[in-house]
Protein backbone atom coordinates (compact mmCIF):
# COMPACT_ATOMS: atom_id res chain seq x y z
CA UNK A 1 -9.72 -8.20 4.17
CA UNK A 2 -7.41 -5.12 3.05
CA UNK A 3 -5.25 -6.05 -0.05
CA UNK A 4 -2.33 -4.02 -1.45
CA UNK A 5 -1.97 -5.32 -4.92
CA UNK A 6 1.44 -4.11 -6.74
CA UNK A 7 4.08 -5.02 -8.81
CA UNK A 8 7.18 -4.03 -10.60
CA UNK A 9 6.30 -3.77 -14.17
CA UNK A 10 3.90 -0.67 -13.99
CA UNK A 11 0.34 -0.12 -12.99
CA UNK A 12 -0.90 -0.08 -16.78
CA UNK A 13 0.68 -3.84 -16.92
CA UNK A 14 -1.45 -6.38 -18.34
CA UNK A 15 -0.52 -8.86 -15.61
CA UNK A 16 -1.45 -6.54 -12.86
CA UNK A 17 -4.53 -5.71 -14.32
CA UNK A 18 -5.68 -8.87 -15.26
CA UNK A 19 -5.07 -9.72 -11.34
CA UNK A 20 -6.98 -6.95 -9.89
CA UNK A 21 -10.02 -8.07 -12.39
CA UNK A 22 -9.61 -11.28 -10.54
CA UNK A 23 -9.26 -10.26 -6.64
CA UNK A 24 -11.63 -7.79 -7.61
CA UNK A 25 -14.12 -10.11 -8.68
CA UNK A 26 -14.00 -12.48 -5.21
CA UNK A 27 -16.09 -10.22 -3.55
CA UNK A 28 -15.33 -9.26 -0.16
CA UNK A 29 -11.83 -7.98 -0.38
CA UNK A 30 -10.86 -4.31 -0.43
CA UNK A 31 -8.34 -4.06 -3.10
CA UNK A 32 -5.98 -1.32 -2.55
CA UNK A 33 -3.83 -0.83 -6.29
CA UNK A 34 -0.53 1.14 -5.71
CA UNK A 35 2.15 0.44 -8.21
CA UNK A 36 4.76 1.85 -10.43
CA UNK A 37 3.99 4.33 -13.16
CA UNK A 38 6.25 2.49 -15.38
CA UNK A 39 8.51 -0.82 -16.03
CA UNK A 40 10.55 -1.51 -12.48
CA UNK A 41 11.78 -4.72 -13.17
CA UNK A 42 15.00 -6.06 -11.83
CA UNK A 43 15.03 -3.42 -8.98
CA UNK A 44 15.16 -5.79 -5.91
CA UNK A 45 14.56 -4.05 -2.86
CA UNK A 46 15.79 -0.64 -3.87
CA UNK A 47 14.07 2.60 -2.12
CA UNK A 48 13.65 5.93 -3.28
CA UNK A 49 15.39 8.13 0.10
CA UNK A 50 17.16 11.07 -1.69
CA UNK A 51 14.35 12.64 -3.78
CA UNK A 52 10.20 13.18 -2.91
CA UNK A 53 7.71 10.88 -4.42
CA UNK A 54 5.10 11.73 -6.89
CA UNK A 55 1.73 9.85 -6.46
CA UNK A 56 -1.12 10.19 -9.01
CA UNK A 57 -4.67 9.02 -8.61
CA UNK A 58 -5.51 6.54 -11.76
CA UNK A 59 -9.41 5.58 -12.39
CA UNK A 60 -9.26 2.25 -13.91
CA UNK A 61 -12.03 1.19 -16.86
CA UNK A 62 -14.04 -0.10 -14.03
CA UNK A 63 -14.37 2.58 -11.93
CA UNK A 64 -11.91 1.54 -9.23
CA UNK A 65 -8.98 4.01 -8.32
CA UNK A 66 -5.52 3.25 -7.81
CA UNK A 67 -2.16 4.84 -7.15
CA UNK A 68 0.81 5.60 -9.57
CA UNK A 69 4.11 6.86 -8.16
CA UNK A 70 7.35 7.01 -9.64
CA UNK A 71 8.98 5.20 -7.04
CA UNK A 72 9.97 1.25 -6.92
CA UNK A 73 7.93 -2.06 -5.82
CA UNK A 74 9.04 -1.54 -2.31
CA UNK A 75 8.39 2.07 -2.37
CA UNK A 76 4.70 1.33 -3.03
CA UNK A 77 4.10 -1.13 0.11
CA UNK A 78 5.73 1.53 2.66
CA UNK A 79 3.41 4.18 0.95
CA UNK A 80 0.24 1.62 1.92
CA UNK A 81 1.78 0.53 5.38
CA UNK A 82 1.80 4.48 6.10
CA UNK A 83 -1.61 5.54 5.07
CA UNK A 84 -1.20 6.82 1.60
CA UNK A 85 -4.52 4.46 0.75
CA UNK A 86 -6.44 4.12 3.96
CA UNK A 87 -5.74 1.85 6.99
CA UNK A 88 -2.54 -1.09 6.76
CA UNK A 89 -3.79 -3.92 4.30
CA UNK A 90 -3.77 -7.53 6.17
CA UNK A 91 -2.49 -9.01 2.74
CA UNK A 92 0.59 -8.06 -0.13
CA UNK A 93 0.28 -9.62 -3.58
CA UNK A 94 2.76 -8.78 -5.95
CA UNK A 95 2.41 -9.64 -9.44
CA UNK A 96 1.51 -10.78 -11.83
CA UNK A 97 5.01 -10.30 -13.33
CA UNK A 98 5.63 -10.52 -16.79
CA UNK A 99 8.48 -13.07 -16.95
CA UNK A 100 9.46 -15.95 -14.21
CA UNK A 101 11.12 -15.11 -10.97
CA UNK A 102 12.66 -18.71 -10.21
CA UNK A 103 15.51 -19.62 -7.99
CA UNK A 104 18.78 -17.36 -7.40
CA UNK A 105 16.29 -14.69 -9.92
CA UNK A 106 14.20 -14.01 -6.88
CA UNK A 107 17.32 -11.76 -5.60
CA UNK A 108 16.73 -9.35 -8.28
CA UNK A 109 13.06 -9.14 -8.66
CA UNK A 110 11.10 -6.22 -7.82
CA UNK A 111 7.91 -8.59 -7.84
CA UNK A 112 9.03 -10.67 -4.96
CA UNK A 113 10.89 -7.74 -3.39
CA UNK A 114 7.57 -6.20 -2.90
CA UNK A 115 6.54 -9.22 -1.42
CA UNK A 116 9.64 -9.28 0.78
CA UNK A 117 8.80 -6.22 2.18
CA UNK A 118 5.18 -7.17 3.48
CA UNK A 119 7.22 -9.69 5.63
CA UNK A 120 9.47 -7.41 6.76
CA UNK A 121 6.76 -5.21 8.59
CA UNK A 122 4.63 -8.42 9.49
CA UNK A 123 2.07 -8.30 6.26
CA UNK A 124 1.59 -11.72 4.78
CA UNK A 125 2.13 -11.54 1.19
CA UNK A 126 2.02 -13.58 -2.24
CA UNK A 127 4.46 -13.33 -5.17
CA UNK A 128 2.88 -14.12 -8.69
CA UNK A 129 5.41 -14.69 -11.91
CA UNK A 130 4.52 -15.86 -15.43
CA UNK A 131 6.35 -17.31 -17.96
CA UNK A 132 6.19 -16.38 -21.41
CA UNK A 133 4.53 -18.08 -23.60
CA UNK A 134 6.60 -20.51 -25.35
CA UNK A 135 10.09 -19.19 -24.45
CA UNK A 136 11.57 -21.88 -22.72
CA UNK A 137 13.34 -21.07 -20.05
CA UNK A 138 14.76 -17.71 -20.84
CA UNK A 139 13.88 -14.32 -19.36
CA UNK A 140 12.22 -12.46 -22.45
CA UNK A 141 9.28 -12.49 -25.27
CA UNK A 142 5.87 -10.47 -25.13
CA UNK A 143 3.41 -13.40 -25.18
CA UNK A 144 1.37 -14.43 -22.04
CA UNK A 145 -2.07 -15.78 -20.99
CA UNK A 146 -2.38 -14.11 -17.70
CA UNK A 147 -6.32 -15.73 -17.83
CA UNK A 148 -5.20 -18.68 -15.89
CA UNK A 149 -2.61 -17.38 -13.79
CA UNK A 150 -5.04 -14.54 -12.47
CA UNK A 151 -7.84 -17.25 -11.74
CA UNK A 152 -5.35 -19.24 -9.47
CA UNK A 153 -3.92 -16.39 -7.78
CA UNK A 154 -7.24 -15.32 -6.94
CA UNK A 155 -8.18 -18.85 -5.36
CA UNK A 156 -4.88 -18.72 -3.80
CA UNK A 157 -5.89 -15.53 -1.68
CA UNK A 158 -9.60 -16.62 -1.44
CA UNK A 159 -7.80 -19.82 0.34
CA UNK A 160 -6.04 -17.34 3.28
CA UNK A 161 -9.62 -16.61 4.50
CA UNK A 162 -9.78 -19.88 5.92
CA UNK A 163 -6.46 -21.31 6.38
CA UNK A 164 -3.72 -19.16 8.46
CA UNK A 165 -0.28 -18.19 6.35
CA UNK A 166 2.93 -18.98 7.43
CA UNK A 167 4.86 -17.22 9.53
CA UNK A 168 7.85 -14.83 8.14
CA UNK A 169 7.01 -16.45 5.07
CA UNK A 170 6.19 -15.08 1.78
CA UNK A 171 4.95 -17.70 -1.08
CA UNK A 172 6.81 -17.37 -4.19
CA UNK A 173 4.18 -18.66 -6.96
CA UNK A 174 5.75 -19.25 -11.06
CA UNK A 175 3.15 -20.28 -13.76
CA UNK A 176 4.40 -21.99 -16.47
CA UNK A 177 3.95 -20.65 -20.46
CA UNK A 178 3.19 -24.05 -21.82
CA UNK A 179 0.31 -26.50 -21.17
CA UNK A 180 -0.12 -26.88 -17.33
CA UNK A 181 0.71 -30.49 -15.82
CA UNK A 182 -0.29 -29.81 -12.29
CA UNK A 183 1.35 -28.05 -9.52
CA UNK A 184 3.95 -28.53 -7.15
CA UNK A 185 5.37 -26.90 -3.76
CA UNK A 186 9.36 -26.57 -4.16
CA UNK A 187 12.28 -25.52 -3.06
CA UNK A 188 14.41 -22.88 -4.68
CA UNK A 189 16.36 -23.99 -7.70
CA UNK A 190 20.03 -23.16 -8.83
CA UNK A 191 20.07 -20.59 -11.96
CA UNK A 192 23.33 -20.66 -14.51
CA UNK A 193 23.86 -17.09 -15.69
CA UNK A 194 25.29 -17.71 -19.10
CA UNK A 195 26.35 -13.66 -19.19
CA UNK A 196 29.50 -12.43 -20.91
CA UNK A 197 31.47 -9.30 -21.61
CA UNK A 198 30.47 -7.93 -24.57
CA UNK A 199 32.20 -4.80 -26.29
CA UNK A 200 29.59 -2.77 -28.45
CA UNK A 201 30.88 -1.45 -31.34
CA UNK A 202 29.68 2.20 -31.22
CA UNK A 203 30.56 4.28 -27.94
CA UNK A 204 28.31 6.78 -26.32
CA UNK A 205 28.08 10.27 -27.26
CA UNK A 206 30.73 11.30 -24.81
CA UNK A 207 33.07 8.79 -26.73
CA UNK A 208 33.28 6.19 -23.82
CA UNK A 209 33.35 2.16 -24.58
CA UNK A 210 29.65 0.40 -24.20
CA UNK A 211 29.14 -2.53 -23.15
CA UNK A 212 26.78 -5.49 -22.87
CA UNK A 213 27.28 -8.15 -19.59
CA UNK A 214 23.61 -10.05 -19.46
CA UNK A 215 23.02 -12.57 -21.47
CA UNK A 216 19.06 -13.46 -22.26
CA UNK A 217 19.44 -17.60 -22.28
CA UNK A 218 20.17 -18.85 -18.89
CA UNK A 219 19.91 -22.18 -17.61
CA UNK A 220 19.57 -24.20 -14.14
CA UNK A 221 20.37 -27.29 -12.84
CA UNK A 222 17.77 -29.59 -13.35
CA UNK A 223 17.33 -31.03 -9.65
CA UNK A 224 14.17 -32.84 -8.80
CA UNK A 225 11.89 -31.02 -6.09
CA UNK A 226 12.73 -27.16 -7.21
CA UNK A 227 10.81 -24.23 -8.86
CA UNK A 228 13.29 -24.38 -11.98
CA UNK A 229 12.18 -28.08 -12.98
CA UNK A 230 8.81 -27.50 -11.81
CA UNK A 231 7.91 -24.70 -14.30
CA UNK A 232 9.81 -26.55 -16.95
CA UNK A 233 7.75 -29.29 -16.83
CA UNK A 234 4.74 -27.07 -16.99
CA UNK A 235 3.93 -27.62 -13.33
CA UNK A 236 2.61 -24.25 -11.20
CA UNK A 237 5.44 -23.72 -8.68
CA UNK A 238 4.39 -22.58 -4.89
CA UNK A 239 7.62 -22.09 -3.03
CA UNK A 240 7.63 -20.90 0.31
CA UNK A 241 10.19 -17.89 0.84
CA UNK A 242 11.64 -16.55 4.21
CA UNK A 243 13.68 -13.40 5.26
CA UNK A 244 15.95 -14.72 7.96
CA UNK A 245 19.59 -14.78 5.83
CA UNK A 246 21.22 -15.73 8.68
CA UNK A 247 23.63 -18.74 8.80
CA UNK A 248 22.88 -20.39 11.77
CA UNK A 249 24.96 -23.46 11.34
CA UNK A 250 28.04 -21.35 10.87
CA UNK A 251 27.97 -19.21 14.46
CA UNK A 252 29.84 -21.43 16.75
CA UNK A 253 32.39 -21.49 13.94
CA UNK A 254 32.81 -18.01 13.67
CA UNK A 255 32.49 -18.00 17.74
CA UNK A 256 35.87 -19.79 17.72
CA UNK A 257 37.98 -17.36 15.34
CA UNK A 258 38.97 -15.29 18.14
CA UNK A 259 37.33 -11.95 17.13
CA UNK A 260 38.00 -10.20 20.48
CA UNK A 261 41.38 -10.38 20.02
CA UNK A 262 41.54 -8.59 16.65
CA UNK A 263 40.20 -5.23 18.65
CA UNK A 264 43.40 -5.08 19.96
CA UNK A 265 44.73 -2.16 21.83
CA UNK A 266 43.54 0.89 20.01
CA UNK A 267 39.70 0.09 19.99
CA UNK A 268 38.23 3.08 22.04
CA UNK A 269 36.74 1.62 25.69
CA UNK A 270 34.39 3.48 27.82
């Protein structure tokens, strides 16, 4: 089995790596590494279209070789759908990111937009996250074990051998920073973005106003059954993901407004 291992926080990322030890380590897999050259967090499912791509080979302390290019997460699965590394891999796994990617979060992500993308063109694909270590639930801080998190992810994929993935579905995995309670498959939870408009005091050098609108402490609503209260109760969350954004229960609504009359007279006809 081909594997396209990526991410959005840069090949040299410790979560990555640790990862690719893992998969690596399996036996059996042909693990293809092709990732950002640097941090690409929070670039959803941007795409590089109005400049060429650099690529450079990388030789990793083991002897493997991967691929750097200065394009985003999703950039790097079209370059391994299209050859860049050999034939289409039959697996995506993104990760593992430094930082959760929970709930309403997962819009932003580069992680799971990489992951996204393998279901777009029919690739099964995983989407590892980790929490830092003791942060709560807030985006930041530099401390994680990724020890665990890479040996589960690595059982996870092991498991695909043998049992068949869903279909159109990505699976959205969070590890928790804190001692580990178990794990649980969830739903999506509901993030509150505690952001606010905040006026820096210098301006730039061009003498225009700066200013900060992210805040670092968000919250959620604690519902039973999602990824949010999951991870916050130290449980591993494993929440299945699909791309269909369609809302199906609305059609016949929309059916009824009466759009064919808004053309009007001044549509062009055949």
């Amino acid at each position: 089995m081909r594997v396209l291992l990526t991410n959005d926080d840069g090949i040299a990322a410790p979560g990555l790596q640790n990862l690719r030890r893992a998969l690596v380590a399996l036996g059996g897999l042909e693990v293809v590494t092709i990732a950002p050259d640097s941090n690409r967090s929070a670039t959803a499912r941007s795409i590089t279209t109005r400049s060429p791509l650099s690529v450079d080979e990388i030789t990793f302390e083991d002897g493997n070789v991967g691929y750097a290019t200065n394009g985003t997460p999703v950039d790097c699965v079209r370059f391994a759908e299209l050859g860049l590394a050999g034939p289409r891999p039959d697996l995506i796994v993104s990760g593992i990111n430094h930082g959760a990617n929970l709930g309403d979060d997962i819009t932003y992500s580069g992680t799971v937009a990489a992951a996204l993308e393998g279901i777009v063109l029919g690739i099964p694909a995983f989407a590892f996250s980790q929490q830092a270590t003791g942060n709560g639930m807030a985006y930041g801080g530099a401390r994680f074990d990724f020890d665990y998190s890479a040996d589960f992810a690595a059982r996870l994929v092991e498991r695909v051998r043998t049992q068949e993935m869903p279909e159109a579905t990505l699976i959205n995995v969070n590890f928790p920073g804190m001692e580990v309670t178990g794990v649980e498959v969830t739903t999506l939870g509901k993030r509150i973005y505690n952001d606010e408009l905040r006026l820096l005091d210098e301006a730039d050098e061009n003498g225009r106003k700066r200013y900060e609108i992210y805040g670092w402490k968000p919250g959620y609503e604690e519902a039973e059954g999602t990824d949010l209260s999951a991870v916050a109760a130290g449980r591993v969350a494993v929440t299945p993901i699909h791309f269909d954004l369609t809302g199906h229960g609305e059609l016949e609504r929309l059916r009824g407004w009466g759009l064919e009359e808004m053309l009007g007279t001044s549509a062009p006809t055949a």
